[in-house]
Protein backbone atom coordinates (compact mmCIF):
# COMPACT_ATOMS: atom_id res chain seq x y z
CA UNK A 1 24.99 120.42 85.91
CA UNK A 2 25.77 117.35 88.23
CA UNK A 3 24.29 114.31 86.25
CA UNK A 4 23.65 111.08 86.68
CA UNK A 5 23.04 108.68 83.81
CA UNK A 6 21.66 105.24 84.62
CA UNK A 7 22.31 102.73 82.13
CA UNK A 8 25.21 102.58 79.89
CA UNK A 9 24.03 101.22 76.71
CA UNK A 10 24.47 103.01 73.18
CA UNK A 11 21.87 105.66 74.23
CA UNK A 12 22.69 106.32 77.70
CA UNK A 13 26.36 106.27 76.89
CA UNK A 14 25.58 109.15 73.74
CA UNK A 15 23.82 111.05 76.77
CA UNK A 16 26.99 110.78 78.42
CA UNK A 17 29.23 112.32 75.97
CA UNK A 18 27.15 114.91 74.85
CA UNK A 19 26.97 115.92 78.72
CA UNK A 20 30.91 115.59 78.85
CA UNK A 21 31.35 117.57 75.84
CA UNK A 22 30.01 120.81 77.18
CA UNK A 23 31.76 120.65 80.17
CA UNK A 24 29.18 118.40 82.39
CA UNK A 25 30.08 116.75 85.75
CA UNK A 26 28.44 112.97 84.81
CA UNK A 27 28.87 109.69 86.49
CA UNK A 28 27.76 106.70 84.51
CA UNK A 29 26.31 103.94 86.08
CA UNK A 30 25.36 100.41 84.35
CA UNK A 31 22.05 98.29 84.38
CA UNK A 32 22.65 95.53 87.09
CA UNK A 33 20.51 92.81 88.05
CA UNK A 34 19.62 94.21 91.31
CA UNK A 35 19.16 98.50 92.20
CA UNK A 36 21.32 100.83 92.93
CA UNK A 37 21.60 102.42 96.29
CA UNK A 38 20.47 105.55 97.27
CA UNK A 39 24.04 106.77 98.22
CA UNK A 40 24.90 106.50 94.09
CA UNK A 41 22.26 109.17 93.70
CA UNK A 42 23.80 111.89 96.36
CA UNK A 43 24.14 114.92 94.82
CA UNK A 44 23.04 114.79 91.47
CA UNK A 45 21.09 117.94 90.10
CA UNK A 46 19.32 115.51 87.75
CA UNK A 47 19.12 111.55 86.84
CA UNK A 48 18.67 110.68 83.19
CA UNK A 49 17.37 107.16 83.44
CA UNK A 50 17.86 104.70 80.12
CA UNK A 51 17.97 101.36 81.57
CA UNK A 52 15.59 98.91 81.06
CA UNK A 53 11.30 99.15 81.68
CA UNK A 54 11.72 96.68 84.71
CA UNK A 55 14.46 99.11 86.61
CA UNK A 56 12.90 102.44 85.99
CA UNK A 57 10.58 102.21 89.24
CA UNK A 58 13.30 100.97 91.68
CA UNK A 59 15.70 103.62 89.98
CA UNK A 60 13.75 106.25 90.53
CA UNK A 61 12.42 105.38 94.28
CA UNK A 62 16.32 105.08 95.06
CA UNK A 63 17.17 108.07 93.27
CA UNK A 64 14.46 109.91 95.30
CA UNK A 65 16.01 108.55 98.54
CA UNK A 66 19.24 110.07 97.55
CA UNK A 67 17.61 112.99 96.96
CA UNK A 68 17.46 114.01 93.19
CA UNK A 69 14.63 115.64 92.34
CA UNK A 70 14.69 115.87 88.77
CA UNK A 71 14.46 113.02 86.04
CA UNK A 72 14.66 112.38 82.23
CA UNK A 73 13.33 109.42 81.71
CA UNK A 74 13.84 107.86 78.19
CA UNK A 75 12.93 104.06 79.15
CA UNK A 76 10.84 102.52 77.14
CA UNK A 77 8.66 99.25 78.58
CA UNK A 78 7.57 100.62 81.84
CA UNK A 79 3.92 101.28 81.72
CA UNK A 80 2.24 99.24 84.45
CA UNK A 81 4.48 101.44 86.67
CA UNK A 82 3.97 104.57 85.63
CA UNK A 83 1.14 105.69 87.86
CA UNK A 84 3.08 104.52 90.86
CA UNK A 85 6.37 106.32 89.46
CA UNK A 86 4.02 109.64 89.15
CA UNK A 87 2.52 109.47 92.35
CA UNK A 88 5.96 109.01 94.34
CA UNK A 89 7.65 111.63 91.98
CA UNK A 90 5.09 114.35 93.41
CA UNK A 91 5.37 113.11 97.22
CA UNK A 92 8.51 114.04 96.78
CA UNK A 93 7.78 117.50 95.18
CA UNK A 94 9.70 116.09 92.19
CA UNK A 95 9.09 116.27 88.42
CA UNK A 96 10.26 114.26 85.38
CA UNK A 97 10.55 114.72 81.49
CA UNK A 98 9.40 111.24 79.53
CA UNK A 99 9.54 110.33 76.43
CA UNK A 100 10.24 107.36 74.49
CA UNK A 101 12.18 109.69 72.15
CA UNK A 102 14.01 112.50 72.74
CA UNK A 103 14.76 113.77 69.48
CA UNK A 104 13.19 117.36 68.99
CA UNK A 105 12.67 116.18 64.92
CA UNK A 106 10.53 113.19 66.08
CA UNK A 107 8.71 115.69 68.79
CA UNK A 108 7.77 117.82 65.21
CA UNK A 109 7.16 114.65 63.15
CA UNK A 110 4.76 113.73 65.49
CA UNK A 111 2.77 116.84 65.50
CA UNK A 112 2.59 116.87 62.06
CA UNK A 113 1.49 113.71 61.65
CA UNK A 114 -1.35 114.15 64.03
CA UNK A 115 -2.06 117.37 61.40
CA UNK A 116 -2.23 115.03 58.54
CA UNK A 117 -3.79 112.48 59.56
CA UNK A 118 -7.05 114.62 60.81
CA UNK A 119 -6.58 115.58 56.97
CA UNK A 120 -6.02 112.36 55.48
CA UNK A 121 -9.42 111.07 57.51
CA UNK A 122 -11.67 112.96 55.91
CA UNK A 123 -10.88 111.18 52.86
CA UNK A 124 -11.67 107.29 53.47
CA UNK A 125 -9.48 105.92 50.09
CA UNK A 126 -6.02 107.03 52.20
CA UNK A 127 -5.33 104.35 54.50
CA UNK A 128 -2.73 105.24 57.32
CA UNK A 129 0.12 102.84 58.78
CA UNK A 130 3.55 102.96 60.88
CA UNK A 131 6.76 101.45 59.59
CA UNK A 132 9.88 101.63 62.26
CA UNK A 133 13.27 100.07 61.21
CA UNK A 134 16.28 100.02 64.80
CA UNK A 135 19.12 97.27 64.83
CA UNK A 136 18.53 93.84 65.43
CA UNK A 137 19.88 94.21 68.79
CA UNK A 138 16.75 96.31 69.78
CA UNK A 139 14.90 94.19 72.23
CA UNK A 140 10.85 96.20 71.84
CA UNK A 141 9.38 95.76 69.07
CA UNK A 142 7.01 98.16 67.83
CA UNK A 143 9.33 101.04 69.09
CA UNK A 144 8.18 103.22 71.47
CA UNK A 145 8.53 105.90 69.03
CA UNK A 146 6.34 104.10 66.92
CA UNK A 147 3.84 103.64 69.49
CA UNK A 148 3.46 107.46 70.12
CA UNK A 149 3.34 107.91 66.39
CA UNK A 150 0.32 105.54 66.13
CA UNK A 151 -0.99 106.97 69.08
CA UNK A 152 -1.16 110.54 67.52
CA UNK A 153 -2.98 109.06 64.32
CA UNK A 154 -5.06 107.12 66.52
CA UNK A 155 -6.27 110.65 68.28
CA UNK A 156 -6.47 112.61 65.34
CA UNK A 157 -8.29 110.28 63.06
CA UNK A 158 -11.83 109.49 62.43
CA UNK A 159 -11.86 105.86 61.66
CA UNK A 160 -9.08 104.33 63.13
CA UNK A 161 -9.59 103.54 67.19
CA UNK A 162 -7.30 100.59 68.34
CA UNK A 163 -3.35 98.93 66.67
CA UNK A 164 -3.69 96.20 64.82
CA UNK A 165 -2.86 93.06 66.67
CA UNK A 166 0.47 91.79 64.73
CA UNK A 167 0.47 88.09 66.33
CA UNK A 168 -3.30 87.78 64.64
CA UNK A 169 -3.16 86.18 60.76
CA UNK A 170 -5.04 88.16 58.31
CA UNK A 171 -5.63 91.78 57.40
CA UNK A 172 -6.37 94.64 60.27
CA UNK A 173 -9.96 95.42 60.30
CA UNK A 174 -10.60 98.89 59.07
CA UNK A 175 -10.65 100.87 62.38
CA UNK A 176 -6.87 99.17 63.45
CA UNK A 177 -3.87 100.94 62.71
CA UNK A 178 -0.84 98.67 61.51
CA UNK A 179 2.42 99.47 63.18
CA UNK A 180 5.06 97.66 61.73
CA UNK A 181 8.68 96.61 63.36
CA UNK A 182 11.78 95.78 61.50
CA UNK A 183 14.80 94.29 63.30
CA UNK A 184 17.86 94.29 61.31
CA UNK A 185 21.75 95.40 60.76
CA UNK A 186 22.49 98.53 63.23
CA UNK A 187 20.29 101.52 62.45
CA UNK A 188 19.85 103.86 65.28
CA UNK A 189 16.29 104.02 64.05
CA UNK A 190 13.91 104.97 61.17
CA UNK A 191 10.29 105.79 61.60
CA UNK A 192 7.84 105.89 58.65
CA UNK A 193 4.50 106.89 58.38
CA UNK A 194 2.32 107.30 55.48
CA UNK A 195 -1.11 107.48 54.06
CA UNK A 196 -2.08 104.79 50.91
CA UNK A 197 -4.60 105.39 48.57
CA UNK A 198 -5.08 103.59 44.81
CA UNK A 199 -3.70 106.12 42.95
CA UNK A 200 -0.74 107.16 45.53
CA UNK A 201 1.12 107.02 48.67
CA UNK A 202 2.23 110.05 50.61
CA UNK A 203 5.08 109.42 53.60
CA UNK A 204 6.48 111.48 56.31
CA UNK A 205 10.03 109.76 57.49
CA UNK A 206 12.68 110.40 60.02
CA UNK A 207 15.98 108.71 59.72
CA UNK A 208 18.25 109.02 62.70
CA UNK A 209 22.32 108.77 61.32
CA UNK A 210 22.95 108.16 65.03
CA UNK A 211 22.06 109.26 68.35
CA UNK A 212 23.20 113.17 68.88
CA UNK A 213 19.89 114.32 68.43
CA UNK A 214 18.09 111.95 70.72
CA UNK A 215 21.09 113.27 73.41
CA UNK A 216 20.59 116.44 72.86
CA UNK A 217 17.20 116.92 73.12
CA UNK A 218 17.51 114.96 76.40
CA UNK A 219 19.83 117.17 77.54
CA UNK A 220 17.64 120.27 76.66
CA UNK A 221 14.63 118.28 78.87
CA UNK A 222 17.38 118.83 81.81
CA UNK A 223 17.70 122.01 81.01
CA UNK A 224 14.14 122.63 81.58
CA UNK A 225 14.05 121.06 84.18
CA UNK A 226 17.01 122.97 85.86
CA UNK A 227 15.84 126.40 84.59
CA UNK A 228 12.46 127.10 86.50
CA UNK A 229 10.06 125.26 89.46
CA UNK A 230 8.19 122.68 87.19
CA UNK A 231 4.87 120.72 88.91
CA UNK A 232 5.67 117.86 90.37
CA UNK A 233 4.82 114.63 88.69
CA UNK A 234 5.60 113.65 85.30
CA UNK A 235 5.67 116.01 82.05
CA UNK A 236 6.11 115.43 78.42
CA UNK A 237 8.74 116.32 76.28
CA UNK A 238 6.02 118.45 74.14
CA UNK A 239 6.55 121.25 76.91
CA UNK A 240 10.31 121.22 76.18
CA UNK A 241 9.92 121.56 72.29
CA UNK A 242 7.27 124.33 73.15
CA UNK A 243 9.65 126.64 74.97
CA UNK A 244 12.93 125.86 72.09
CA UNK A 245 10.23 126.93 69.38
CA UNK A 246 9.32 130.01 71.36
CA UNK A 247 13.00 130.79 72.28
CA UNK A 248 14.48 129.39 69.04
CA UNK A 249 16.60 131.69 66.64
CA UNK A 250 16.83 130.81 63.13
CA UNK A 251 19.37 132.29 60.56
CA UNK A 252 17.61 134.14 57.95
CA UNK A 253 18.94 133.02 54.20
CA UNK A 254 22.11 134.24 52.67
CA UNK A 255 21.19 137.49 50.88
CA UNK A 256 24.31 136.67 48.80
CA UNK A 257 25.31 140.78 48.68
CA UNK A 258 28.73 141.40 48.57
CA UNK A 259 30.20 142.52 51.82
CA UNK A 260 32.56 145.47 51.01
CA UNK A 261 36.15 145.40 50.09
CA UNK A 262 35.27 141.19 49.96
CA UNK A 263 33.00 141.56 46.75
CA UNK A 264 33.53 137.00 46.52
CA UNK A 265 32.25 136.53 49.97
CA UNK A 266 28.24 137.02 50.96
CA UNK A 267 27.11 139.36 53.73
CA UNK A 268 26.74 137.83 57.49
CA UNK A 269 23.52 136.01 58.26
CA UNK A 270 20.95 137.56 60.25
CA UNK A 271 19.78 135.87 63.55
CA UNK A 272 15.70 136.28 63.92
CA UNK A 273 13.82 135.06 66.58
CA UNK A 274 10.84 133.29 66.32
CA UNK A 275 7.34 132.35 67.38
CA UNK A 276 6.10 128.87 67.80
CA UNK A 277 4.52 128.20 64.48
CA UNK A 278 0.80 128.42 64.55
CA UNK A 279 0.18 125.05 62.44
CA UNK A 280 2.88 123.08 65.39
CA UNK A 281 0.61 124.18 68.69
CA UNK A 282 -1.00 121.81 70.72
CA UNK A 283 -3.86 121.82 73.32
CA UNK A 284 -4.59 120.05 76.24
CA UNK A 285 -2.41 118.95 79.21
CA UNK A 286 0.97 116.81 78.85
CA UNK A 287 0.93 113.42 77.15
């Protein structure tokens, strides 16, 4: 793969790396004032944009020009562009993976959350909210991640239909959603949600220890990218996760039985392969 990775802060640099360390051709390029020129883009087999929500439109509409036709795009902050960005990525007959997180555990987190919180609505006394902890140096605040979290819940369950507005005094009114934002020391980020009732609170949480996973799974939205003719226009990373739980192989538990002449030492693992769970499908189009 010939990549390009526009912006060369701590997650497009981890992109980077990970895309070096399998043996990757990747050129790194930094978050200027101004855009890049088309020429920058020549030859690339895919872009992996992680600049800032103000550059991902003129980023893209060069890269275009230069003529990639295949994006990641883990930006955060560029909403009021993205029907532009999806109608020139498909008069160009080219497609693009977004997500605000690339991490195939927050993918799952997400769909389970959705699962619990159709569950958790049928019973009024649990009372659903978003907690999201990055380093102070994080400049959005809630997380896009947490966004998409409260999004899900906001889908799936009965009585919540809007985010509570933080800059407003007072408690949320019952059908808002609080999504919380904490910006301190350097965490690569922590997403909490849970469900409160009197008597007890139940929480789902993801804590990143750094960025590999986010990398990787952008990586594997490449991959997908790379590995078949995708619609043009702009796809979610649930498609991605889709096809690694259909292809996935898991090793089956250690059956701890001798192996012979090495009585001390269990037996090889079996490699299975796997079905998407049931319980993890979705429905519908891309998000």
């Amino acid at each position: 793969m010939r990549a390009i990775v526009v912006g060369d802060g701590p997650m497009g640099s981890a992109v980077a790396s990970a895309l070096r360390d399998r043996g990757d051709g990747v050129t790194l390029l930094g978050r200027p004032a101004g855009t890049h020129p088309p020429a920058r883009f020549g030859g690339a087999d895919v872009v992996f944009e992680f600049s800032r929500g103000d550059a991902v439109l003129p980023n893209v509409a060069a890269a275009l020009a230069g003529g990639c036709r295949a994006f990641v795009v883990g930006t955060t902050a560029w909403t009021v562009d993205r029907a532009e960005i999806a109608a020139i990525l498909s008069q160009h007959g080219a497609a693009a993976v977004v997500s605000a997180n690339f991490s195939p555990g927050v993918n799952l987190l997400g769909r389970l959350v959705e699962a619990a919180s159709a569950m958790f609505g049928a019973l009024p006394a649990y009372d659903p909210y978003v907690v999201e902890w990055h380093r102070r140096g994080k400049a959005d605040r809630p997380s896009g991640t947490a966004l998409e979290l409260g999004r899900r819940i906001l889908d799936a369950h009965p009585a919540k239909r809007r985010l509570a507005d933080g800059s407003r005094d007072g408690p949320p009114a019952p059908d808002e959603l609080e999504v919380v934002g904490v910006r301190a020391g350097s965490s690569p980020g922590m997403h909490l949600v849970g469900f409160d009732a009197p008597g007890e609170t139940i929480e789902l949480r993801l804590t990143a220890r750094d960025r590999s996973a986010y990398a990787l799974g952008a990586i594997a939205a490449a991959d997908w990218l790379l590995r078949a003719p995708r619609r043009p226009g702009i796809h979610a990373f649930d498609a991605v996760v889709d096809e690694l739980l259909r292809t996935a192989e898991v090793r089956a538990p250690r059956t701890g039985t001798p192996r012979p002449g090495n009585p001390d030492t269990p037996a090889p693992m079996r490699a299975i392969t796997v079905d998407q769970p049931t319980a993890l499908r979705t429905t519908g189009g891309p998000r």
